[in-house]
Structure formats: structure tokens, C-alpha cells
N, C-alpha and C. Protein backbone atom coordinates (compact mmCIF):
# COMPACT_ATOMS: atom_id res chain seq x y z
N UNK A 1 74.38 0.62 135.67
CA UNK A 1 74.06 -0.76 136.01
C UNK A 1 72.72 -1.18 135.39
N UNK A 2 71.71 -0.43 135.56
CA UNK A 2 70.58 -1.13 134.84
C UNK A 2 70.72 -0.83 133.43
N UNK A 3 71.51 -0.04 132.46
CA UNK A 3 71.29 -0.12 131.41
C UNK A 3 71.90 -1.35 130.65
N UNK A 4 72.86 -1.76 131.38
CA UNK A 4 73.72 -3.04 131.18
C UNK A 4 73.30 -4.37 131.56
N UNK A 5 72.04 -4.53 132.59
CA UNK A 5 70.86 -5.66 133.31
C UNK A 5 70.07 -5.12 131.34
N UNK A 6 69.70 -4.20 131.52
CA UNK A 6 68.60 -3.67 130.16
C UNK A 6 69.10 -4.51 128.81
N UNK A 7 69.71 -3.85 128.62
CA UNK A 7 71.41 -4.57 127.26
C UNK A 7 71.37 -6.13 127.25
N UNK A 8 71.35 -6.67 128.39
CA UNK A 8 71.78 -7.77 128.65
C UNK A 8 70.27 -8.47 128.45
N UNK A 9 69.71 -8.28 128.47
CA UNK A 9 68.24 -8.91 128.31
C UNK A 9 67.86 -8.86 127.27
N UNK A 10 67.66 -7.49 126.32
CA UNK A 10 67.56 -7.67 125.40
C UNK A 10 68.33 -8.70 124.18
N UNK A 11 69.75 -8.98 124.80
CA UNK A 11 70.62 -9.31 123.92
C UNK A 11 69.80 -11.31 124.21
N UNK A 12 69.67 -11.54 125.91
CA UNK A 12 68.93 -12.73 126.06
C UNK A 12 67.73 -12.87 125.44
N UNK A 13 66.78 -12.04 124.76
CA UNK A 13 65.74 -12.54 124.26
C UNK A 13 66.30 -12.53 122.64
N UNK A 14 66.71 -11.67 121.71
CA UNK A 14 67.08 -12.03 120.59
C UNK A 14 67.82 -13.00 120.50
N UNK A 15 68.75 -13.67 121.53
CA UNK A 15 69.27 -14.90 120.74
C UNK A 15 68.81 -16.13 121.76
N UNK A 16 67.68 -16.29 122.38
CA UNK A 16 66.74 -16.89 123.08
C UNK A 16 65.67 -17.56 122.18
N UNK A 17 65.11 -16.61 121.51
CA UNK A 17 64.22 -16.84 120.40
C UNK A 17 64.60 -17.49 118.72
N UNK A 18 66.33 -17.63 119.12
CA UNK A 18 66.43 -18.13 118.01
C UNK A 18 66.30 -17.44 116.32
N UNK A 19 66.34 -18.20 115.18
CA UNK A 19 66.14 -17.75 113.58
C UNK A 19 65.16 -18.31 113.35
N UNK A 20 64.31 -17.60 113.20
CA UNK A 20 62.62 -18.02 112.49
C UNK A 20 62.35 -17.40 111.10
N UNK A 21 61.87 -17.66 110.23
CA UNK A 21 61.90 -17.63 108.68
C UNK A 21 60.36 -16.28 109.26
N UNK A 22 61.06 -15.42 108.29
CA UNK A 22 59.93 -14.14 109.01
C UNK A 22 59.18 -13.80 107.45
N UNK A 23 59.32 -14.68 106.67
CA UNK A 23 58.60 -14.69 105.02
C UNK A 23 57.71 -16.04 104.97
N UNK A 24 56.72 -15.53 104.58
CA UNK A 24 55.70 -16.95 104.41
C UNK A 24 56.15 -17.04 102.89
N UNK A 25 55.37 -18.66 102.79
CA UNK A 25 55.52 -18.58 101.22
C UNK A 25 55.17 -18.13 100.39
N UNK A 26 56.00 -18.11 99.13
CA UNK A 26 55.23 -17.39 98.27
C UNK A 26 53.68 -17.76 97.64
N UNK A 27 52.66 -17.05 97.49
CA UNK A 27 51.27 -17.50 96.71
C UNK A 27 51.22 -17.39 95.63
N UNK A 28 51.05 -18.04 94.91
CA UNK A 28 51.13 -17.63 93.08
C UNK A 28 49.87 -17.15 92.81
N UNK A 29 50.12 -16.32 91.99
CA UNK A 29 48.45 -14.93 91.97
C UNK A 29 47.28 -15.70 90.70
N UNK A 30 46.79 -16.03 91.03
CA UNK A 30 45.28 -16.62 90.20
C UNK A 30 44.30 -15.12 89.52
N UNK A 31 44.12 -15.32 88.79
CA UNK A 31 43.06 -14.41 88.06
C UNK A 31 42.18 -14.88 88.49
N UNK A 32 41.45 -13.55 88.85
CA UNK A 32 40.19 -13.78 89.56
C UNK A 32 39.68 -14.05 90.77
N UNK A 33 40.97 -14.33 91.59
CA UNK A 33 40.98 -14.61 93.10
C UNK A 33 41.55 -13.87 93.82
N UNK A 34 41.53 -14.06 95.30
CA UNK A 34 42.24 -13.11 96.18
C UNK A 34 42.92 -13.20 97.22
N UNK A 35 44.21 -13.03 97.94
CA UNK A 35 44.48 -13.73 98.85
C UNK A 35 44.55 -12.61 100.07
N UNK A 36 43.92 -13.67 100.78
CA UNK A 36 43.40 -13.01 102.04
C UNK A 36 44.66 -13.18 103.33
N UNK A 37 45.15 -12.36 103.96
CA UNK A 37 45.61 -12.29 105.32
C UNK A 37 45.27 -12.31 106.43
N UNK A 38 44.03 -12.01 106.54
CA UNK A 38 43.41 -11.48 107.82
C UNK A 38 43.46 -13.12 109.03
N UNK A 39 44.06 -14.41 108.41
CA UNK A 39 44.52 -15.56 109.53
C UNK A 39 45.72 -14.93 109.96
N UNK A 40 46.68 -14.39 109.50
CA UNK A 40 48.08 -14.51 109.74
C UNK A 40 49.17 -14.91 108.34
N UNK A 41 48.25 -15.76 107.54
CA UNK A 41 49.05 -16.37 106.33
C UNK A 41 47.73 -16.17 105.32
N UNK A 42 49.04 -16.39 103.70
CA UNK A 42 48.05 -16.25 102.80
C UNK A 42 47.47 -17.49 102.23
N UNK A 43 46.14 -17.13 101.97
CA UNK A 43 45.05 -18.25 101.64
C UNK A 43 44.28 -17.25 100.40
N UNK A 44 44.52 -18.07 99.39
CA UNK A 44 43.49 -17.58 97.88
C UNK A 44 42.31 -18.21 98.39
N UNK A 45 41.40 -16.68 98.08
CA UNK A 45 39.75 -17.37 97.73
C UNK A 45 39.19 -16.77 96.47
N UNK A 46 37.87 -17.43 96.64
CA UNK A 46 37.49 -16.87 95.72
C UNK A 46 36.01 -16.86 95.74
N UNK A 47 35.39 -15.88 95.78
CA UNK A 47 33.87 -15.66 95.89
C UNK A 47 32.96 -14.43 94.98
N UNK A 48 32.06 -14.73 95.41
CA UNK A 48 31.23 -14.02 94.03
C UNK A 48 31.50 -12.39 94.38
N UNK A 49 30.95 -11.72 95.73
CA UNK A 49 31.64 -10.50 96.19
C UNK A 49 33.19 -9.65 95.49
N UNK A 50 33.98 -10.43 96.25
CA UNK A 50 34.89 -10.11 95.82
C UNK A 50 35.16 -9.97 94.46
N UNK A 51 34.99 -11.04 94.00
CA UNK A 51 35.39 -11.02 92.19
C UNK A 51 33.86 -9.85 91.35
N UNK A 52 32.72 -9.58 92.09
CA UNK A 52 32.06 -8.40 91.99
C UNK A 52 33.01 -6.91 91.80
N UNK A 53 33.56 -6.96 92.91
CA UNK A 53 34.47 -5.60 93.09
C UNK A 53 35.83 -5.62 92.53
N UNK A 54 36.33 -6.97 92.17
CA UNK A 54 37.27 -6.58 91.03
C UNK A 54 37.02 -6.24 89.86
N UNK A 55 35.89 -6.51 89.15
CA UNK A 55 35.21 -6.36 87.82
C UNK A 55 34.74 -4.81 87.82
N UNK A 56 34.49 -4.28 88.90
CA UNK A 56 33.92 -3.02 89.53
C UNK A 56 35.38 -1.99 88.64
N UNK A 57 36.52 -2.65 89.59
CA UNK A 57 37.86 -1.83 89.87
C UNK A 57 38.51 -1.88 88.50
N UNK A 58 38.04 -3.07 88.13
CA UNK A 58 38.66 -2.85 86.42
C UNK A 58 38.18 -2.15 85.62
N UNK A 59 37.14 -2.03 85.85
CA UNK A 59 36.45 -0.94 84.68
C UNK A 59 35.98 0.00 84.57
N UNK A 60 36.73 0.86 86.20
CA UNK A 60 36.62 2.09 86.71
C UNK A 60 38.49 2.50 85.78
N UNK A 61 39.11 1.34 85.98
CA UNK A 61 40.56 1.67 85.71
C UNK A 61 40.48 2.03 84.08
N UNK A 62 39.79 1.21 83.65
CA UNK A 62 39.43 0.94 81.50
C UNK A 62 38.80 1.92 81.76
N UNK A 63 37.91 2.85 82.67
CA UNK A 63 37.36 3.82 81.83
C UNK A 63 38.62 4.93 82.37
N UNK A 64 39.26 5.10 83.42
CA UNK A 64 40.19 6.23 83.29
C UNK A 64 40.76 6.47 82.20
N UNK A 65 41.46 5.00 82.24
CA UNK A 65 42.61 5.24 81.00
C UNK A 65 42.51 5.29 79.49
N UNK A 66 40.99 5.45 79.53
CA UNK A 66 40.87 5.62 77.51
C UNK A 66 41.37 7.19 77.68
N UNK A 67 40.76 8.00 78.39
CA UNK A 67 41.77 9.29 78.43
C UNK A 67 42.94 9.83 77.87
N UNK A 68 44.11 8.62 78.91
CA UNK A 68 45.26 9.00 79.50
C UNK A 68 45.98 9.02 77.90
N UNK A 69 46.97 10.06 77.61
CA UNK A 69 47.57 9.72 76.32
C UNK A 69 49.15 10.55 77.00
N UNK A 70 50.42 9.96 76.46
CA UNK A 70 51.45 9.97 76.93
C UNK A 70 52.36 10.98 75.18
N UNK A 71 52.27 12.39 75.14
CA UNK A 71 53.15 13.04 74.35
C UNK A 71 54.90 12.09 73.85
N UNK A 72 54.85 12.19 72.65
CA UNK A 72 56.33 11.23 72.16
C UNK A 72 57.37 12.71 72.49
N UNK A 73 58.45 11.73 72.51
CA UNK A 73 59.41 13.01 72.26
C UNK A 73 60.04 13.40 71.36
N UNK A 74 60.40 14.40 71.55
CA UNK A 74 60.65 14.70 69.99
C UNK A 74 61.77 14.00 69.56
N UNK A 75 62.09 14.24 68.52
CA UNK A 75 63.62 13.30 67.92
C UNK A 75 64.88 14.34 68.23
N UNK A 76 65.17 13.55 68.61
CA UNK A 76 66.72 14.33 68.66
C UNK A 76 67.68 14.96 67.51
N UNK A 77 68.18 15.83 67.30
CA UNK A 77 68.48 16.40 66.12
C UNK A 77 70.16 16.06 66.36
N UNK A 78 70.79 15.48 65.60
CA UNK A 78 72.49 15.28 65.71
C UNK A 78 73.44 16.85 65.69
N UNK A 79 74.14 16.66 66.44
CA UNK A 79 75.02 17.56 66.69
C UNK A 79 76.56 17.26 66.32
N UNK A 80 76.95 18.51 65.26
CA UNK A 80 78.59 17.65 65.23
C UNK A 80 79.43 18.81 66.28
């Protein structure tokens, strides 16, 4: 009996509450900016800080990757 009171409630609040769009819109990404969540929704800003530590992150990334080098493969040799 109470798992069926339980069942039954749950089933009253999911279709109680209705279809709510559970995707905000989309933000189109700006160079140089950033979009922040911390309201609930996204909002681009843009401030000197932040765009500090992206310039930071980029050129921690440019200096990894002068490194990085990716071996070719070899050619395949035909087979009859």
C-alpha cells in the first residue's frame, strides 16, 4: 500500500509540473569573452581578468605544443 500512495505521487508530481524546456539558449562564443553561469543562465562578459588568464592559458597551450609531433604512417605496401 504505501509503495503504490509512493508510485502514485511521484507519478502526481511529474505530470503536475508539466514540460519545461530544460536547455537554455544557445550563446554564440565571442573571442575573447566568457560566459558565465554562476546566475543560473548564460551571460557573455568580458573583463580585463579574465581575458588576462585566457592569454595566460593560451600560451601555456603554444608553448606545450611546439613539442608535440605526431609520427606518419607508414605507406601501405599492396598485396596481390
Amino acid at each position: 500500500m504505501v509503495s503504490a500512495a509512493a508510485t502514485a505521487a511521484a507519478l502526481w508530481l511529474y505530470v503536475s509540473h508539466g514540460r519545461r524546456p530544460h536547455r537554455a539558449e544557445p550563446v554564440p562564443i565571442q573571442d575573447g569573452r566568457t560566459i558565465d553561469f554562476s546566475s543560473g543562465s548564460p551571460a557573455v562578459k568580458e573583463d580585463p581578468a579574465s581575458r588576462a588568464k585566457m592569454d595566460a592559458a593560451l600560451k601555456d597551450m603554444d608553448e606545450a605544443a611546439k613539442t608535440v609531433t605526431f609520427p606518419a604512417e607508414p605507406t601501405p605496401t599492396p598485396t596481390r
